[in-house]
C-alpha atoms as a PDB file:
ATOM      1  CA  UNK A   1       7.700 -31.614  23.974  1.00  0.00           C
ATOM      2  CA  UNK A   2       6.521 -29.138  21.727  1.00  0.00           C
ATOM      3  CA  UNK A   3       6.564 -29.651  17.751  1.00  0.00           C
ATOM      4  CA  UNK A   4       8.272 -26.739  15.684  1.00  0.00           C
ATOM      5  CA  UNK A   5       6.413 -25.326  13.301  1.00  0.00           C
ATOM      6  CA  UNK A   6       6.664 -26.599   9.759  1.00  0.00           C
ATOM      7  CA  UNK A   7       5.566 -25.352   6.534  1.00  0.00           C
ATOM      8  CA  UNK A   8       4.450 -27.481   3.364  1.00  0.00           C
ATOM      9  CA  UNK A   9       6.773 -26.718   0.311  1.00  0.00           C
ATOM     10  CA  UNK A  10       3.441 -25.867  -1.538  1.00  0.00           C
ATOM     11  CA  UNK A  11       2.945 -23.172   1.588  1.00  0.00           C
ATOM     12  CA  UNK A  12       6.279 -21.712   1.599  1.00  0.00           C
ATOM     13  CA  UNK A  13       6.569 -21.443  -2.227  1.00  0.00           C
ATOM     14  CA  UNK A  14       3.272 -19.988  -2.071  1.00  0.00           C
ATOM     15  CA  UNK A  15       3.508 -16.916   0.548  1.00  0.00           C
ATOM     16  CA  UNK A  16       7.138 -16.149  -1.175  1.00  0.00           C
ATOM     17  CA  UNK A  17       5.804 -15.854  -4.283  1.00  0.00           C
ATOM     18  CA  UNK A  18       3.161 -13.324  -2.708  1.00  0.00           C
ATOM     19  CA  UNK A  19       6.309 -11.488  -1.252  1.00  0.00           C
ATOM     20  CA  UNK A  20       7.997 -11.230  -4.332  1.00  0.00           C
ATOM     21  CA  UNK A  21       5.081 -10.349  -6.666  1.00  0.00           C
ATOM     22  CA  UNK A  22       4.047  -7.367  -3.871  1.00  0.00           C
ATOM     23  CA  UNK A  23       7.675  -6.435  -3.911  1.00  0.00           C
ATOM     24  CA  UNK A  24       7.866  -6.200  -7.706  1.00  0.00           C
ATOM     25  CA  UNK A  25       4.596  -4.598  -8.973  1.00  0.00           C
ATOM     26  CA  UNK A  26       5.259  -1.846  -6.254  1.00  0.00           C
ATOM     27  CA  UNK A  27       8.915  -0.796  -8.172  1.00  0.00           C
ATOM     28  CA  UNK A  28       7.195  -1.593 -11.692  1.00  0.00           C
ATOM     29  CA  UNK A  29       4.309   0.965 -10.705  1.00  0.00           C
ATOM     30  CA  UNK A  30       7.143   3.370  -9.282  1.00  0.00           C
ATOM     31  CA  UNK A  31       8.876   3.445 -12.319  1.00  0.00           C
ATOM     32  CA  UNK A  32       5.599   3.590 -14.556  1.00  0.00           C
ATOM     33  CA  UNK A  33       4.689   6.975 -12.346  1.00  0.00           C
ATOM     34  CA  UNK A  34       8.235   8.485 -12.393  1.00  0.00           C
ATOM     35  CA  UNK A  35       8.746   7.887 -16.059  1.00  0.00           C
ATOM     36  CA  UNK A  36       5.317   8.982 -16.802  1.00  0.00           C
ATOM     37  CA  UNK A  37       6.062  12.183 -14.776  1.00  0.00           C
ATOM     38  CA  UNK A  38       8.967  13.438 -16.880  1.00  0.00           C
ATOM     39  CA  UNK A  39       6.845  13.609 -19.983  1.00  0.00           C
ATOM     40  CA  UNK A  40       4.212  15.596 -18.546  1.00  0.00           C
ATOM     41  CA  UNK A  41       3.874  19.252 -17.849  1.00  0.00           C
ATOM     42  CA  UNK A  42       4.703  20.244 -14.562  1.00  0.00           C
ATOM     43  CA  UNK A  43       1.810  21.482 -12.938  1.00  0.00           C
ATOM     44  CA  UNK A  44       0.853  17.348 -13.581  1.00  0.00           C
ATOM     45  CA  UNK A  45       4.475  15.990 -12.401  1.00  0.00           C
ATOM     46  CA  UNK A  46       4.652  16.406  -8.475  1.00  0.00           C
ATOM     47  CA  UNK A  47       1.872  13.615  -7.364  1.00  0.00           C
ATOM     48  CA  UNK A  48       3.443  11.620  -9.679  1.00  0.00           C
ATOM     49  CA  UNK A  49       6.961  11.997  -8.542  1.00  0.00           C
ATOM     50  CA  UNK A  50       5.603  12.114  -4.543  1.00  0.00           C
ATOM     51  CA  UNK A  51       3.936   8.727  -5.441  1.00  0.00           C
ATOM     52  CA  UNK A  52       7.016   7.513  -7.033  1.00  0.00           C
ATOM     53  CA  UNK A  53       9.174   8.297  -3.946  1.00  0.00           C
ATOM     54  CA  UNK A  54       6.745   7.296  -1.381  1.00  0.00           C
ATOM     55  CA  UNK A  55       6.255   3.876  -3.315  1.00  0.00           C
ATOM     56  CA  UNK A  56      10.134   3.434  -3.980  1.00  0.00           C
ATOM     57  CA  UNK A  57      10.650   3.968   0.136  1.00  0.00           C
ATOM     58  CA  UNK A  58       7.141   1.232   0.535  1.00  0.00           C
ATOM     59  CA  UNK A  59       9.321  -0.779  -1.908  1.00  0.00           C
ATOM     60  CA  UNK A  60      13.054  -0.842   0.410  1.00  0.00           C
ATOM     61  CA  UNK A  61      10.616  -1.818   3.276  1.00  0.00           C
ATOM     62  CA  UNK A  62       8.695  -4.657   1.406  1.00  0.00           C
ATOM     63  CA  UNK A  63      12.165  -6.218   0.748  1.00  0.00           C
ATOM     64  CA  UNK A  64      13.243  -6.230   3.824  1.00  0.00           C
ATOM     65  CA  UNK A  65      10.613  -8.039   5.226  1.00  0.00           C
ATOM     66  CA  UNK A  66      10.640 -11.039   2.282  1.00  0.00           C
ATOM     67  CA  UNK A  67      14.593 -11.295   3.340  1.00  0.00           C
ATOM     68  CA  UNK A  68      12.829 -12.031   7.014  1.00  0.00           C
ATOM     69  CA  UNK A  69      10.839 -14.750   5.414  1.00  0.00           C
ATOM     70  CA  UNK A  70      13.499 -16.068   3.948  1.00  0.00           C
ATOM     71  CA  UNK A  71      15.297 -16.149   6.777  1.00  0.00           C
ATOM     72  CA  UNK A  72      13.039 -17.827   9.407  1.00  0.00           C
ATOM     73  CA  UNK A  73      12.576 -20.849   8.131  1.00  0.00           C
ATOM     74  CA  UNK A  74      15.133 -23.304   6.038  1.00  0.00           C
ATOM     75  CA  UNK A  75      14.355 -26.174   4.236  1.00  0.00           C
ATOM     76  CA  UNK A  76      14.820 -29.616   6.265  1.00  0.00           C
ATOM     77  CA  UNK A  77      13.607 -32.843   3.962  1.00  0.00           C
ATOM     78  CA  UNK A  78      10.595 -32.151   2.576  1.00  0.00           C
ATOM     79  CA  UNK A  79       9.109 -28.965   4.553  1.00  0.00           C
ATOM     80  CA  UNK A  80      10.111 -25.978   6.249  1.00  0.00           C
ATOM     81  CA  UNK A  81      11.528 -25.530   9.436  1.00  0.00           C
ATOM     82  CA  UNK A  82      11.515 -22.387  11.350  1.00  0.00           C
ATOM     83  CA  UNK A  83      14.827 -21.329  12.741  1.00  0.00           C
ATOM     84  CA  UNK A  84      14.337 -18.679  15.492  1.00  0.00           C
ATOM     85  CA  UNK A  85      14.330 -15.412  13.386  1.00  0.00           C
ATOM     86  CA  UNK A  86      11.547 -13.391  13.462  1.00  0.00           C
ATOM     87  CA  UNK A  87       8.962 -12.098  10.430  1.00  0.00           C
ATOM     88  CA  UNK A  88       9.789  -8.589  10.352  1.00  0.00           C
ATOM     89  CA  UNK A  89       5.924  -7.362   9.946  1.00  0.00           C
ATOM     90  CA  UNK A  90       6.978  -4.024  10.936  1.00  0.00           C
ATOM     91  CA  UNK A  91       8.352  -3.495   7.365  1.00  0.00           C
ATOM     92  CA  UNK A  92       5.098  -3.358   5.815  1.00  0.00           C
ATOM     93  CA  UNK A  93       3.455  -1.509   8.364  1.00  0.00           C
ATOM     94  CA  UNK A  94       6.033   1.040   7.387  1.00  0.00           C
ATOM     95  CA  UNK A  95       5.636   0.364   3.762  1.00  0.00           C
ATOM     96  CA  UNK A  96       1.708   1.460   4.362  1.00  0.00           C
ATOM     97  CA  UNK A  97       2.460   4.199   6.107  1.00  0.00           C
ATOM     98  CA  UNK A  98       4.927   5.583   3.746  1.00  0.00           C
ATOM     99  CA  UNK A  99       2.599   5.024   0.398  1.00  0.00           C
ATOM    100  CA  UNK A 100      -1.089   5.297   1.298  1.00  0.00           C
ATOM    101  CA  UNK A 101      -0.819   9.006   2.637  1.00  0.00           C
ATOM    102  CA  UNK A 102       1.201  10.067  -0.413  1.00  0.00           C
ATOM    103  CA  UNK A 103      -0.845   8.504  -2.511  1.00  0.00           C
ATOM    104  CA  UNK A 104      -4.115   9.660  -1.097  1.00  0.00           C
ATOM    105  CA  UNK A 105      -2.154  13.252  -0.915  1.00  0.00           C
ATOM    106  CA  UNK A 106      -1.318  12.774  -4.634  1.00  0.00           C
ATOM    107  CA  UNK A 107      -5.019  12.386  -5.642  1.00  0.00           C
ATOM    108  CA  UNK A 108      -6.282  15.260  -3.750  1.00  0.00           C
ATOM    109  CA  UNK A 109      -4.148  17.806  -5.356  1.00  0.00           C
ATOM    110  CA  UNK A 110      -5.311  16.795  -8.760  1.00  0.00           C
ATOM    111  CA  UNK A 111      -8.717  17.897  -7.509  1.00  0.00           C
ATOM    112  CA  UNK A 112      -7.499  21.752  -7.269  1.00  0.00           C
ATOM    113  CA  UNK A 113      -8.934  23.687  -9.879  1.00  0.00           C
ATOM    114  CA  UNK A 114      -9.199  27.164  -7.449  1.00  0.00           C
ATOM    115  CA  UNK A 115      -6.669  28.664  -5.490  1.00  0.00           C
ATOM    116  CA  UNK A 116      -9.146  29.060  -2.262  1.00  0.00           C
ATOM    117  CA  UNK A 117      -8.531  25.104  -1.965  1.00  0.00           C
ATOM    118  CA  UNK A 118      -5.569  25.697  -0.971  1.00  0.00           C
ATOM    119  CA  UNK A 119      -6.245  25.687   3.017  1.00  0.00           C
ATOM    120  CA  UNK A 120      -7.544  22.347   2.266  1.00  0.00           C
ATOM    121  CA  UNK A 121      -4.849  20.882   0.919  1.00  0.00           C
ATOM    122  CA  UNK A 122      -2.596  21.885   3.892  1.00  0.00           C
ATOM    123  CA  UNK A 123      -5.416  20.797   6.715  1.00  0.00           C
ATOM    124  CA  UNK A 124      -5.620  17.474   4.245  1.00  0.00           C
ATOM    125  CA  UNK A 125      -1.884  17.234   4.100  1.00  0.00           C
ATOM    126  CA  UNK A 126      -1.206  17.717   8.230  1.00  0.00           C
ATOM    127  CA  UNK A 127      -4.216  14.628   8.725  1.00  0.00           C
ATOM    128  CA  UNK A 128      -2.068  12.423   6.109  1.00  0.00           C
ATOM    129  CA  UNK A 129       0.925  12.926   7.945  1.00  0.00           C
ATOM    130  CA  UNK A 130      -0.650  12.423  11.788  1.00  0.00           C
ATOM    131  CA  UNK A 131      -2.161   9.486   9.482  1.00  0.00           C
ATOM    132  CA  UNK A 132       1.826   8.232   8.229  1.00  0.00           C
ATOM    133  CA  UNK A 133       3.059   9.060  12.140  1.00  0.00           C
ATOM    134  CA  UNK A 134       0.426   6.705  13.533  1.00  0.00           C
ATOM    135  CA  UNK A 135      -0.211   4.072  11.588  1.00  0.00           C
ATOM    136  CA  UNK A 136       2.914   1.935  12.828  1.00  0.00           C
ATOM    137  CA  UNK A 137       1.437   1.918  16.483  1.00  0.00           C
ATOM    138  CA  UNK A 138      -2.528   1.392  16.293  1.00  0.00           C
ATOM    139  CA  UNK A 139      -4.747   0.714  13.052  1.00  0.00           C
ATOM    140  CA  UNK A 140      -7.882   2.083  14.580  1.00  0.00           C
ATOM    141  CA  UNK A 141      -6.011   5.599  14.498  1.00  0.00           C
ATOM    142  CA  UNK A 142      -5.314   5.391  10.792  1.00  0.00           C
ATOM    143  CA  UNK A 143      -8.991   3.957  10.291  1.00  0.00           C
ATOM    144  CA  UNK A 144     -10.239   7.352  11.653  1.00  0.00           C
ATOM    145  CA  UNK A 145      -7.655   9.526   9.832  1.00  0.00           C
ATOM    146  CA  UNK A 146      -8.442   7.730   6.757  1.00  0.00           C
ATOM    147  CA  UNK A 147     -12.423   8.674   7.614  1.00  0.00           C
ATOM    148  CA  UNK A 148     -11.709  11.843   8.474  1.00  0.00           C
ATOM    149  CA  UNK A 149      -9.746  12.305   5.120  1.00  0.00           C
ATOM    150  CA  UNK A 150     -12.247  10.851   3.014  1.00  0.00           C
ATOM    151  CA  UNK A 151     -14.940  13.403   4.950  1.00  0.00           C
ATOM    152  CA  UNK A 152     -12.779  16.532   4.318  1.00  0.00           C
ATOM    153  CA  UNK A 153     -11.844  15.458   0.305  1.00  0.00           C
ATOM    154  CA  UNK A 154     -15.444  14.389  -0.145  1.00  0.00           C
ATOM    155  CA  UNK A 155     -17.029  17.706   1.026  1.00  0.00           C
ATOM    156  CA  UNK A 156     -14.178  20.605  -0.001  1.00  0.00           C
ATOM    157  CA  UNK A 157     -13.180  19.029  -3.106  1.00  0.00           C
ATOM    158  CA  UNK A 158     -14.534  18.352  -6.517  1.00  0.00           C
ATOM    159  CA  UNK A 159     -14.325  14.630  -7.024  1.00  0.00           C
ATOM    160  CA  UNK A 160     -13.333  12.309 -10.169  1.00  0.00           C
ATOM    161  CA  UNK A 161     -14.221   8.818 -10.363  1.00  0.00           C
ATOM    162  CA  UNK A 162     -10.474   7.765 -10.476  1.00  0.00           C
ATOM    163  CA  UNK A 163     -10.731   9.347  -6.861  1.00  0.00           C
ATOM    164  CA  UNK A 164     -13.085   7.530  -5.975  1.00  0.00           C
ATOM    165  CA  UNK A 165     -11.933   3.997  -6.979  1.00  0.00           C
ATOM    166  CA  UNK A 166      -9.008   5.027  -5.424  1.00  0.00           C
ATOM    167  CA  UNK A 167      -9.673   5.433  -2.070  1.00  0.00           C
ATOM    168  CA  UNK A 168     -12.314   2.439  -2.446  1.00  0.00           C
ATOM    169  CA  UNK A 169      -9.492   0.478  -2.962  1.00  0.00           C
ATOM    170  CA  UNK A 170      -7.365   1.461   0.373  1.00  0.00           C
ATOM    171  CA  UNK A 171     -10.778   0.733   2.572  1.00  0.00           C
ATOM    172  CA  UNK A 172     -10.890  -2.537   0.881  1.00  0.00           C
ATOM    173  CA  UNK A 173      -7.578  -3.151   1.788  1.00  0.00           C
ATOM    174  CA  UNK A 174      -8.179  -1.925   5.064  1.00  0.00           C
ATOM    175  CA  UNK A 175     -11.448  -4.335   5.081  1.00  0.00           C
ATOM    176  CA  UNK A 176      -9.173  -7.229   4.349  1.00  0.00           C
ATOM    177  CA  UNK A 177      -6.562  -6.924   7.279  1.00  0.00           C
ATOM    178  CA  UNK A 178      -9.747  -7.696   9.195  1.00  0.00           C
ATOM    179  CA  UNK A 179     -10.066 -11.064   7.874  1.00  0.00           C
ATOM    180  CA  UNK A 180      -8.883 -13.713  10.231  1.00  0.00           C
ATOM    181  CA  UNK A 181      -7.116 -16.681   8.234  1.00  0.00           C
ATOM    182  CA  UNK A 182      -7.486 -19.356  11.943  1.00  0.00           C
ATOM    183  CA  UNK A 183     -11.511 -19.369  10.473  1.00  0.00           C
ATOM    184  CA  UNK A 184     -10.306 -21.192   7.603  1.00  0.00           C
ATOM    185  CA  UNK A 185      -8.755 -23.774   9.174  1.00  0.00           C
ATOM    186  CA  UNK A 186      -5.335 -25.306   8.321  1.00  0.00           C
ATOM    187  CA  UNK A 187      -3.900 -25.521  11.439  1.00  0.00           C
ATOM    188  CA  UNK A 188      -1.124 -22.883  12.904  1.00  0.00           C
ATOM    189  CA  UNK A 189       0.805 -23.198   9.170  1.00  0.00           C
ATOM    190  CA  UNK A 190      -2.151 -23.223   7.166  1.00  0.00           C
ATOM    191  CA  UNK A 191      -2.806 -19.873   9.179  1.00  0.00           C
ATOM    192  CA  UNK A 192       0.879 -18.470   8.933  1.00  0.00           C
ATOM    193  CA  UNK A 193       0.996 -18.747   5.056  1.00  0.00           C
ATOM    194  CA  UNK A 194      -2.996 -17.676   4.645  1.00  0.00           C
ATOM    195  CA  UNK A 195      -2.293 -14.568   6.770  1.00  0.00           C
ATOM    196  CA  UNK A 196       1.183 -13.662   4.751  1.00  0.00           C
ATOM    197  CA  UNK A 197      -0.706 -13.769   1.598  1.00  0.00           C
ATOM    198  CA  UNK A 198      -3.711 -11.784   2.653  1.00  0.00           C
ATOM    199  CA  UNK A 199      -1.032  -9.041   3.847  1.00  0.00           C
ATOM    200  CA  UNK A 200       0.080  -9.190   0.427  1.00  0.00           C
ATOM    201  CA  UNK A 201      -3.110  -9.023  -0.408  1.00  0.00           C
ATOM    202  CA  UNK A 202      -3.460  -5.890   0.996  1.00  0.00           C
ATOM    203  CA  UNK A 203      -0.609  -3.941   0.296  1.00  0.00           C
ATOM    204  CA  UNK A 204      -1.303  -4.690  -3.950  1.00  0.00           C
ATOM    205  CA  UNK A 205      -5.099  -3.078  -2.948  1.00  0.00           C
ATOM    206  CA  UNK A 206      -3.482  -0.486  -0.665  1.00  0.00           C
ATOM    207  CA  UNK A 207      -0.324   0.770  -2.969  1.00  0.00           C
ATOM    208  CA  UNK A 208      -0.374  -0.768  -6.494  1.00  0.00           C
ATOM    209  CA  UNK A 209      -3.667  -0.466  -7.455  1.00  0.00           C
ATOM    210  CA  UNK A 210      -4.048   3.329  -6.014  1.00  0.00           C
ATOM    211  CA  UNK A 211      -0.912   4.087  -7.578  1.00  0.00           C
ATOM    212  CA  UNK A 212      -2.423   2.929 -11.221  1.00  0.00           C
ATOM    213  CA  UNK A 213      -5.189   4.632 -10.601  1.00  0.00           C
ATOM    214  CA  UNK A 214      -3.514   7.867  -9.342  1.00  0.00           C
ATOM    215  CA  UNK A 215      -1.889   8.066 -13.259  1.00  0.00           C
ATOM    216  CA  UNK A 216      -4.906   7.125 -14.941  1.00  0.00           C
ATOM    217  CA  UNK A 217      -6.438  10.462 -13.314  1.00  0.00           C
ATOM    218  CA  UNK A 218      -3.209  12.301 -14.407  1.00  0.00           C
ATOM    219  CA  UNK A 219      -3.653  11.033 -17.945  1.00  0.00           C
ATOM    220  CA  UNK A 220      -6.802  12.018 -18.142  1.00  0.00           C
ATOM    221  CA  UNK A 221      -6.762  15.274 -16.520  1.00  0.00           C
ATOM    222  CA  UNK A 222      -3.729  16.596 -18.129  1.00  0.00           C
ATOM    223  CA  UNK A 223      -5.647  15.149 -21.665  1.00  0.00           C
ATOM    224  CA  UNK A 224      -8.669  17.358 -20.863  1.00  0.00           C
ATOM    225  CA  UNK A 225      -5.999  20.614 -20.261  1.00  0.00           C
ATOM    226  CA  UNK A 226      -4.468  20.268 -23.315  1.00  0.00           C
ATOM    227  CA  UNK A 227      -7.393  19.882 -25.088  1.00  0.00           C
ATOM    228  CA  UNK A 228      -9.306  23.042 -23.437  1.00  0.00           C
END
């Protein structure tokens, strides 16, 4: 007979609090770039307030998959038990695919400073959103989007080193979903909870920490303008 799959208390408490953190820096940084929008002049508001949104759609999906942790397993004794419902992992697929193009959108129109950009922004834009389209049905495509992005910003565009810590961040992120938590051994719970977290992981590196980074250019940009 085969043995259901139990969690520890220590692994349970452990990959919820991931959830939950995930869940709440991406509204905190949401509300940070929407309320840091309204004070600034407009040519410096709209990637803030695209960010915002796209975060604040990342965020509805992030909760939706903690309420499918919650939900597939209950507590029996002292562990775990799983109870037949299914990790919704689909929700922060979504959630990626909703922030990371914004975001990466968002940092490339900071880099405008010529109206002839322009035809790169909208070439830029269509890739982002074949990127968002994609990225729910095979990571290799948004891999080469993200490339191909990188390649097009990189080459057209005049870049800032928010910019580039930026998208270093998303191919970290992207570096870490390659990580395989079964080489740390643990056993199949060990790897359930180590592979939750490292997803977590991935989606601070992927959204959060772009985000930030995304208002520190805005900051300093719109700084230099009202300076010059």
């Amino acid at each position: 007979m085969e043995t259901l799959l139990t969690l520890s208390l220590g692994e349970y408490s452990g990959v919820e609090i991931a959830l939950r953190l995930t869940v709440a820096l991406i509204v905190m940084t949401a509300l940070i770039l929407a309320l840091t929008a309204s004070s600034l002049p407009a040519k410096f508001q709209f990637p803030l307030f695209l960010s915002a949104v796209a975060l604040g759609g990342a965020a509805w999906f992030e909760v939706a998959l903690w309420q499918s942790w919650k939900e597939a397993f209950e507590l029996a004794g002292t562990s775990y038990c799983v109870t037949g419902q299914l990790i919704a992992d689909e929700n922060r697929i979504i959630a990626w695919s909703l922030g990371v193009p914004a975001i990466l959108f968002s940092s490339a129109l900071l880099q405008i400073q010529t109206a002839n950009k322009s035809r790169t922004i909208i070439w830029l834009g269509l890739i982002l959103l074949f990127m968002a389209l994609v990225a729910p049905f095979s990571s290799r495509a948004a891999l080469i989007t993200f490339i191909l992005s990188w390649a097009i910003v990189q080459k057209r565009l005049s870049i800032h080193l928010e910019t580039k810590l930026l998208w270093g961040s998303i191919l970290i992120g992207i570096g870490v979903l390659n990580l395989h938590p079964s080489s740390l051994g643990g056993g199949p719970s060990g790897e359930l909870a180590r592979g939750e977290i490292l997803r977590s992981l991935i989606d601070i590196l992927s959204l959060v920490i772009p985000a930030l980074l995304l208002l520190i250019g805005v900051l300093r940009i719109s700084r230099k303008d009202s300076q010059g």
